[in-house]
Protein backbone atom coordinates (compact mmCIF):
# COMPACT_ATOMS: atom_id res chain seq x y z
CA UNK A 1 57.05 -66.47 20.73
CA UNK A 2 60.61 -67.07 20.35
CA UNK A 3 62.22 -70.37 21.22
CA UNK A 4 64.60 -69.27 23.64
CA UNK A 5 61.31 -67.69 25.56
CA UNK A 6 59.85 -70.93 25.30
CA UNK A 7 62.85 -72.89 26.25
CA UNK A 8 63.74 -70.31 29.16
CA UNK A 9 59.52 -71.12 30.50
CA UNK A 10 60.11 -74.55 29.74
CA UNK A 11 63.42 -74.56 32.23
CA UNK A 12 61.61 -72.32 34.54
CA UNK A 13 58.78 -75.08 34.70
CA UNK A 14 60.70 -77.69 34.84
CA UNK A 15 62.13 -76.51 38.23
CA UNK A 16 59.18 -74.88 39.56
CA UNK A 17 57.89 -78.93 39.57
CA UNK A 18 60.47 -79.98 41.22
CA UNK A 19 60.67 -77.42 43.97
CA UNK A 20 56.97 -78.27 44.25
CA UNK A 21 57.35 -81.93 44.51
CA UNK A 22 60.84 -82.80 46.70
CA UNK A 23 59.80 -86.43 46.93
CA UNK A 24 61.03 -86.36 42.53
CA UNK A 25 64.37 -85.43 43.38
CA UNK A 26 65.14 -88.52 44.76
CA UNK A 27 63.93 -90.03 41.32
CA UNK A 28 66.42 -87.36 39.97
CA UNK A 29 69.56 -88.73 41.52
CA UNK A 30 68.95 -92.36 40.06
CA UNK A 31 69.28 -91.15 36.91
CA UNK A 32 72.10 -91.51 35.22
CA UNK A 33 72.75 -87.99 34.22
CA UNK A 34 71.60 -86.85 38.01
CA UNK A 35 68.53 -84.89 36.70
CA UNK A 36 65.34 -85.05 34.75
CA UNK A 37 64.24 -84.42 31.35
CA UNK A 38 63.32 -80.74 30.29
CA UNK A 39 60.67 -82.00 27.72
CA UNK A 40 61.82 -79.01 25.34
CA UNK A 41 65.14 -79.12 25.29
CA UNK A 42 65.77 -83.30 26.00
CA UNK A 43 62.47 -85.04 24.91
CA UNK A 44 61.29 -82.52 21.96
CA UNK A 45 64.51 -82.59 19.93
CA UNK A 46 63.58 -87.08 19.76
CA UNK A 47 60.03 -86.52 18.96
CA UNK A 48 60.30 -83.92 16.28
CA UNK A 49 63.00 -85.76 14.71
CA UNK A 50 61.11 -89.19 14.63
CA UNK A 51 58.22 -86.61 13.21
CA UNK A 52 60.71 -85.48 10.58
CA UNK A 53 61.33 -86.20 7.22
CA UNK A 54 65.10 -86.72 8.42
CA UNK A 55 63.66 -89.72 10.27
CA UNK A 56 62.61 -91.46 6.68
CA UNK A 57 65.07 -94.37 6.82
CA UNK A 58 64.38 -95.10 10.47
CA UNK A 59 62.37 -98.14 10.91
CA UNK A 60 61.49 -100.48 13.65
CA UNK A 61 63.74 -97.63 16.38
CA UNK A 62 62.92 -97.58 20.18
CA UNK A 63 64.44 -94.38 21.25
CA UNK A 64 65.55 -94.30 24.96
CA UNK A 65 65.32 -90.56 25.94
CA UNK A 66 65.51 -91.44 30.22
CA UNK A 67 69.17 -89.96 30.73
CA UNK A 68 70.35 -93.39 30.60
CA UNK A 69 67.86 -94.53 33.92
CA UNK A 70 67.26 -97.78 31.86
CA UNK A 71 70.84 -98.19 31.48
CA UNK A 72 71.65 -98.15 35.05
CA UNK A 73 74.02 -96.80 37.26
């Protein structure tokens, strides 16, 4: 399986849940970025890199990957 397949299911998913549960839109809008995380193509991408060997020299890190929602508005 490709990754484009994957990412295109992964999209597809993504808004099949939130046709399927209104009430997270809501949650959507307070986010900073006005929608929520695709977990292939926004959460993945920080786990696989903390994963990686390109994440060697990272120590001690707490990524935020919440489209800024901890930020604020």
């Amino acid at each position: 399986m490709s990754t484009s397949s994957i990412r295109r299911r992964g999209s597809h998913a993504l808004d099949e849940y939130q046709k399927s549960n209104p009430h997270k839109i809501d949650s959507a809008r307070q986010v900073p970025l006005g929608r929520l995380g695709d977990p292939l193509t926004d959460i993945a991408p920080a786990a696989l890199f903390l994963a990686s060997s390109d994440s060697d020299y990272v120590t001690g890190l707490t990524m935020m990957v919440d489209g800024g929602l901890l930020m604020g508005p």
